[in-house]
Protein backbone atom coordinates (compact mmCIF):
# COMPACT_ATOMS: atom_id res chain seq x y z
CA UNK A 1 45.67 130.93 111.79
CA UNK A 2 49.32 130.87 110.53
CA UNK A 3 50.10 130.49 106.56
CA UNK A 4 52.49 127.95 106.01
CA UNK A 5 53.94 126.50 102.76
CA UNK A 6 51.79 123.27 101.69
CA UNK A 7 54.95 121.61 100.48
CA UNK A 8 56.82 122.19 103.75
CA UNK A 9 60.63 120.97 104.09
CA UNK A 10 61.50 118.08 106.60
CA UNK A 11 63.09 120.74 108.77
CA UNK A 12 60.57 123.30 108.85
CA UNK A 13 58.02 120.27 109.80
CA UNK A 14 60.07 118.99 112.67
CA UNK A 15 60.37 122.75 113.90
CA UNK A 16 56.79 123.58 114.15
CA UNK A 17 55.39 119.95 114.56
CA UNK A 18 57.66 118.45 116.96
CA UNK A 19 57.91 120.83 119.63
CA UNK A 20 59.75 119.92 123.26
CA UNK A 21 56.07 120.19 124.33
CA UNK A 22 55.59 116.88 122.44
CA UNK A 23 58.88 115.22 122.09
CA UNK A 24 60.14 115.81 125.51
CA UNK A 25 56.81 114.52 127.21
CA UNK A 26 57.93 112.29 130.30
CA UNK A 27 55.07 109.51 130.13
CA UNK A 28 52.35 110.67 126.97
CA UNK A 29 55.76 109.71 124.37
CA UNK A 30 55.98 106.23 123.32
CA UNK A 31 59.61 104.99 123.71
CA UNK A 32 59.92 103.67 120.05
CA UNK A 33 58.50 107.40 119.03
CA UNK A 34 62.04 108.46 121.08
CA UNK A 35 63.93 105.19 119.60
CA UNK A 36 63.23 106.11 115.61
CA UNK A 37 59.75 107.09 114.81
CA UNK A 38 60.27 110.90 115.72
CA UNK A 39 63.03 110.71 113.32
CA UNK A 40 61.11 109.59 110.04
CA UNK A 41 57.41 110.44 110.68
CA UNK A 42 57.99 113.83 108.99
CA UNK A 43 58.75 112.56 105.78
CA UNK A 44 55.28 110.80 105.78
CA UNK A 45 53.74 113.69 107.26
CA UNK A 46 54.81 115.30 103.99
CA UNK A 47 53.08 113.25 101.95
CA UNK A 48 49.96 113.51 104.35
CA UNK A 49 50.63 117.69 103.73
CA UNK A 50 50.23 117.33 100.26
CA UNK A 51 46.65 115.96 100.20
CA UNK A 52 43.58 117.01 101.48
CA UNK A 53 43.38 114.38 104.33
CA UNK A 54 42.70 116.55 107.27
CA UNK A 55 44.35 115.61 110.68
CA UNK A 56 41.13 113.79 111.69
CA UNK A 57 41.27 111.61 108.41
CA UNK A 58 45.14 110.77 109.46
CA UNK A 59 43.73 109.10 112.53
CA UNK A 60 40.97 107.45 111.12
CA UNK A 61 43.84 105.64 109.48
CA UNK A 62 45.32 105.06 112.60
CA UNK A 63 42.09 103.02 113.75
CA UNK A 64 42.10 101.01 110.94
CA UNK A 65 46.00 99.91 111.30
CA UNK A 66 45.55 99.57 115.01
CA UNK A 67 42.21 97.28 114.46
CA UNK A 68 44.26 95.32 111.88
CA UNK A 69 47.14 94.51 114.48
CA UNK A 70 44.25 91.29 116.55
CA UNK A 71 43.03 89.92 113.39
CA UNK A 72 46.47 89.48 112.19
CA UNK A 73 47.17 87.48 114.83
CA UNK A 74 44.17 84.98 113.49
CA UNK A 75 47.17 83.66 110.69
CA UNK A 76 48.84 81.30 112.01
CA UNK A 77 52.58 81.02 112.25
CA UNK A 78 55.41 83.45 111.84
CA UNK A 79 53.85 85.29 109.10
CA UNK A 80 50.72 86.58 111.53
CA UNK A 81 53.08 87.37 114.14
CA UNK A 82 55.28 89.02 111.42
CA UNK A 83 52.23 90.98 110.00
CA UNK A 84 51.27 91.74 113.63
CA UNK A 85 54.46 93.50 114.81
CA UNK A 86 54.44 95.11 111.46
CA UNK A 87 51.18 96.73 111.95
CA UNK A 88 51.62 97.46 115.69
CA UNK A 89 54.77 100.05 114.60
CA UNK A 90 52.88 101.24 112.00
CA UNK A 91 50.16 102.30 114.20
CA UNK A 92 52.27 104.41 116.20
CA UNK A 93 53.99 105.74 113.12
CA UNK A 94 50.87 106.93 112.10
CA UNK A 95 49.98 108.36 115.46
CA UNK A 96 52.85 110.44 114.95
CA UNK A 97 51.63 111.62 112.27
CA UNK A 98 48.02 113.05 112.62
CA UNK A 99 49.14 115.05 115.78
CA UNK A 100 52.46 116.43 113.14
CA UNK A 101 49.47 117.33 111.18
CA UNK A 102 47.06 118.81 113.48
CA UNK A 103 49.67 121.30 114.31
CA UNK A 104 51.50 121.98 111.24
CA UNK A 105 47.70 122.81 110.14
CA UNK A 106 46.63 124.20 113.61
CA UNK A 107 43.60 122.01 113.65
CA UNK A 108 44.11 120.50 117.05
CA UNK A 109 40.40 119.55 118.35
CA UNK A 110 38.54 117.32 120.68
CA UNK A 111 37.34 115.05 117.83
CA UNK A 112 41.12 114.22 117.21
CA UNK A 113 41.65 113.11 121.12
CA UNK A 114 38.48 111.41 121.05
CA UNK A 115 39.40 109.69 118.28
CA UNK A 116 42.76 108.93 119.27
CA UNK A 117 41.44 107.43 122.40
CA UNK A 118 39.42 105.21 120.32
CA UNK A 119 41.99 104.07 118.23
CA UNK A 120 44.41 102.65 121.10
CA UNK A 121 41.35 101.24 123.22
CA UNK A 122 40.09 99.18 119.84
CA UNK A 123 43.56 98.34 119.11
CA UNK A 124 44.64 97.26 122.71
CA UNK A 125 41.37 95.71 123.59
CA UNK A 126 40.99 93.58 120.36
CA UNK A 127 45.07 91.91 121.02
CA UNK A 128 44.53 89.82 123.71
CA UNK A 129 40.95 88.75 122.45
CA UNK A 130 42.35 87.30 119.28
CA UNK A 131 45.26 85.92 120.97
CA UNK A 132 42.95 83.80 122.81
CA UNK A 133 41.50 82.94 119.58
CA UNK A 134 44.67 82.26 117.79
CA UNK A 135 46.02 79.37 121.06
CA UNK A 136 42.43 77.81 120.74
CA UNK A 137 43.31 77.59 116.07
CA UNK A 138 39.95 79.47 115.58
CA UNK A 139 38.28 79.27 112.99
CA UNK A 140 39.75 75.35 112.33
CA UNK A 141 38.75 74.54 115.73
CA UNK A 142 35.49 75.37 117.24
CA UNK A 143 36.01 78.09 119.90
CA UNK A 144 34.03 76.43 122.69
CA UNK A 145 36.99 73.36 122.63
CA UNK A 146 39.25 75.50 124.63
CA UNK A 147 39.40 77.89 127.44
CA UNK A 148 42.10 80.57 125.76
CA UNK A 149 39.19 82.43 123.87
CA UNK A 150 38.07 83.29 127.54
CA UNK A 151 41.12 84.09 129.10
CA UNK A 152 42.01 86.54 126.53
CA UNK A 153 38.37 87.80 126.90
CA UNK A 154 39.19 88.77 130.22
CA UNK A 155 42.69 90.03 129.71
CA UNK A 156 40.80 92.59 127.27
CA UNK A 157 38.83 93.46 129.85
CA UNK A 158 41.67 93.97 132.22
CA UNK A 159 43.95 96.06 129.79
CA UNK A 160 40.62 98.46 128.88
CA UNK A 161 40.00 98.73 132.45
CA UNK A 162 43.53 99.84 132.89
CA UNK A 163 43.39 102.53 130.35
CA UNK A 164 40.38 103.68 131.50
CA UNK A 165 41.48 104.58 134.49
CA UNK A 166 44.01 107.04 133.29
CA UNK A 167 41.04 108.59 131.42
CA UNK A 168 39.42 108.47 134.88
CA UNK A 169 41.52 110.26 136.40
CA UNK A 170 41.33 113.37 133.81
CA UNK A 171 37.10 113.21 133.91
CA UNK A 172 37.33 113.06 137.92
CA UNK A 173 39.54 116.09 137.70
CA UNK A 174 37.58 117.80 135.42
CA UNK A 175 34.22 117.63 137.29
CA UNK A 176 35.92 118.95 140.10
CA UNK A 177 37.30 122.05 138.54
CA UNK A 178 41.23 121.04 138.80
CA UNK A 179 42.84 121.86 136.37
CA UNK A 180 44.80 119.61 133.79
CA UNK A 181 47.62 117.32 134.90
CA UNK A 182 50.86 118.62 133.63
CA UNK A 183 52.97 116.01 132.17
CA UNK A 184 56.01 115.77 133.82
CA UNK A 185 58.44 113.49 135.45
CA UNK A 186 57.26 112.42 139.11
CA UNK A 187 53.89 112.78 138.16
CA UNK A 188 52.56 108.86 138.55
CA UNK A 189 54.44 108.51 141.94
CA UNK A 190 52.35 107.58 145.33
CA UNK A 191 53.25 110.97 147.91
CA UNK A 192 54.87 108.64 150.42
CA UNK A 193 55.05 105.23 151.71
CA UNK A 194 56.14 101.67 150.60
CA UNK A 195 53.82 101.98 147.41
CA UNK A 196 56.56 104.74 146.41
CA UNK A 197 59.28 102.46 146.49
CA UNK A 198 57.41 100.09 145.00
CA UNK A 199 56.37 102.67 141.94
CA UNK A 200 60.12 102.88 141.46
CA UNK A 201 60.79 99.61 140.46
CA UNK A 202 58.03 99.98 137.59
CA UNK A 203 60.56 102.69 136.36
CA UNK A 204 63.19 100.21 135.43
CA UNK A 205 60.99 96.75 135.09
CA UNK A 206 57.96 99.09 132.98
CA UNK A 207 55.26 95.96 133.24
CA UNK A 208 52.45 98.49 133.12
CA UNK A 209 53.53 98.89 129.51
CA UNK A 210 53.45 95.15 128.45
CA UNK A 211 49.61 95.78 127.12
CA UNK A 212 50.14 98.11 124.57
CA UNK A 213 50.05 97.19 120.76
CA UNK A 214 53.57 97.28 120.27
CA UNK A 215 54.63 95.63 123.37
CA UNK A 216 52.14 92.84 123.40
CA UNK A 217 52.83 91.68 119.73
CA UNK A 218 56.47 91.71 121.15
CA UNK A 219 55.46 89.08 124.19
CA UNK A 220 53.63 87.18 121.35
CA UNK A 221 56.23 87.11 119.05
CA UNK A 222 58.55 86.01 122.06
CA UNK A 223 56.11 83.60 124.05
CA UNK A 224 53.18 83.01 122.19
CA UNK A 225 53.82 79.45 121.51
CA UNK A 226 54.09 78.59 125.16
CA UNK A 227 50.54 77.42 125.93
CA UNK A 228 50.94 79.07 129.58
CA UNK A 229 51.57 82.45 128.14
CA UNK A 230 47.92 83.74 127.94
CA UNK A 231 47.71 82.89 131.85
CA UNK A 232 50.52 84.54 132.65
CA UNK A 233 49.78 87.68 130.81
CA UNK A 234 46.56 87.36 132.65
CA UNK A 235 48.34 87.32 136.20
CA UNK A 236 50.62 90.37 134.91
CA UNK A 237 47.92 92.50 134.31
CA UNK A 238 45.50 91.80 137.18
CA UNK A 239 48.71 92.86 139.40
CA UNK A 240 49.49 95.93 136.91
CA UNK A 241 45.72 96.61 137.71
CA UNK A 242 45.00 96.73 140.98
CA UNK A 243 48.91 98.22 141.39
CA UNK A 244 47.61 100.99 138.71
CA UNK A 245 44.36 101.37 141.15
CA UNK A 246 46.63 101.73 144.45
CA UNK A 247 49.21 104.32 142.89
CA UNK A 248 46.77 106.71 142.07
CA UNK A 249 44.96 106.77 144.90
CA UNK A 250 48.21 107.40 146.81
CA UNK A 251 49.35 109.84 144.33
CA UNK A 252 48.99 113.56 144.18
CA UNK A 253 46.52 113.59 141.28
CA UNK A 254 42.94 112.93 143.03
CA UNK A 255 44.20 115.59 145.61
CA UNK A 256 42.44 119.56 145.47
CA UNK A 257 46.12 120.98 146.35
């Protein structure tokens, strides 16, 4: 294991914990990560360098934020929404960070992906489940007066589906001895055929992305008082879905060669 200073500088942290390896990833990088968050996570990975928190314990922070971002929701007017979007950046601000610490620290382990995983599946699943919940005015109405607490049950269902199948992909590949899929650009693209095309239009209108935290606190901030907005969030995603399903089937990624 390397020696390093435990009261780094901003640039040494950015040298050895923001590699192109990370920062130039073509589909693992979150776009506000590229828009500011790459720029000021190492100042709070500082302060994260100058206790004992271990990567691990930087993520288990990340849970907790993430599984904040629903329930915020459950406050009604701007200032849930307003807490909400709040949260949802500082999730991925944090996100930044435990991976910034894992490596300054070389402590990079499967309890830190597994836990990461967890993190964005609580965070993502739990969104659309209290959305529901804040159209129906739960708790000051009863939940079984209105049909939004199951729709956004079953967009939940849709958006963990969805990221499972990523996930799916890696375990499938993994029990048949491939090895792991190197993140670069072209990657997600059917081999050949109209569903190609089609994948290219998800390049410049990204709906596939509308279900993560920071995205779908955007929609909510934007739509959510629209009573049809649940619905059609519902309709996005059961086409981002089954479109998800058909473009990796057609891709290269299930293939031995």
């Amino acid at each position: 294991m390397t020696t390093r200073p435990t009261r780094p500088t901003i640039a040494q942290i950015r040298e050895v914990s923001q590699p192109l390896s990370v920062t130039g990833r073509s589909t693992s990088e979150h776009w506000i990560a590229d828009l500011y968050q790459r720029r000021i996570s190492p100042y709070l990975t500082r302060i994260f360098l100058r206790t004992p928190i271990t990567a691990n314990g930087v993520t288990w922070l990340m849970i907790l934020v993430g599984a904040s971002i629903g329930p915020a929701l459950l406050i009604q007017g701007w200032q849930g929404i307003a807490l909400a979007l709040f949260l949802s950046h500082l999730q991925m601000l944090i996100d930044c960070c435990d991976g910034e610490v894992a490596r300054w620290r070389e402590t990079k382990s499967p309890m830190g992906i597994f836990l990461d995983k967890l993190g964005h599946y609580l965070a993502e699943g739990l969104l659309p489940i209290c959305f529901g919940l804040r159209l129906a005015n739960w708790p000051n109405e009863p939940i079984t007066d209105s049909i939004f607490p199951f729709l956004g049950a079953l967009l939940a269902i849709l958006v963990i589906v969805n990221k499972g199948l990523n996930d799916a992909v890696h375990v499938a590949r993994a029990f048949s001895g491939l090895p792991k899929i190197q993140d670069k650009s072209g990657i997600n693209m059917p081999v050949k055929g109209i569903l190609r095309k089609v994948r290219k239009v998800f390049n410049f209108i990204p709906a596939q992305r509308m279900f993560h935290s920071v995205e779908f606190t955007m929609y909510v901030a934007l739509f959510g008082t629209f009573s049809e907005s649940l619905e059609i969030a519902l309709g996005i995603s059961l086409f981002v879905t089954i479109g998800h399903i058909a473009a990796i089937v057609s891709s290269a990624k299930l293939r031995n060669n």
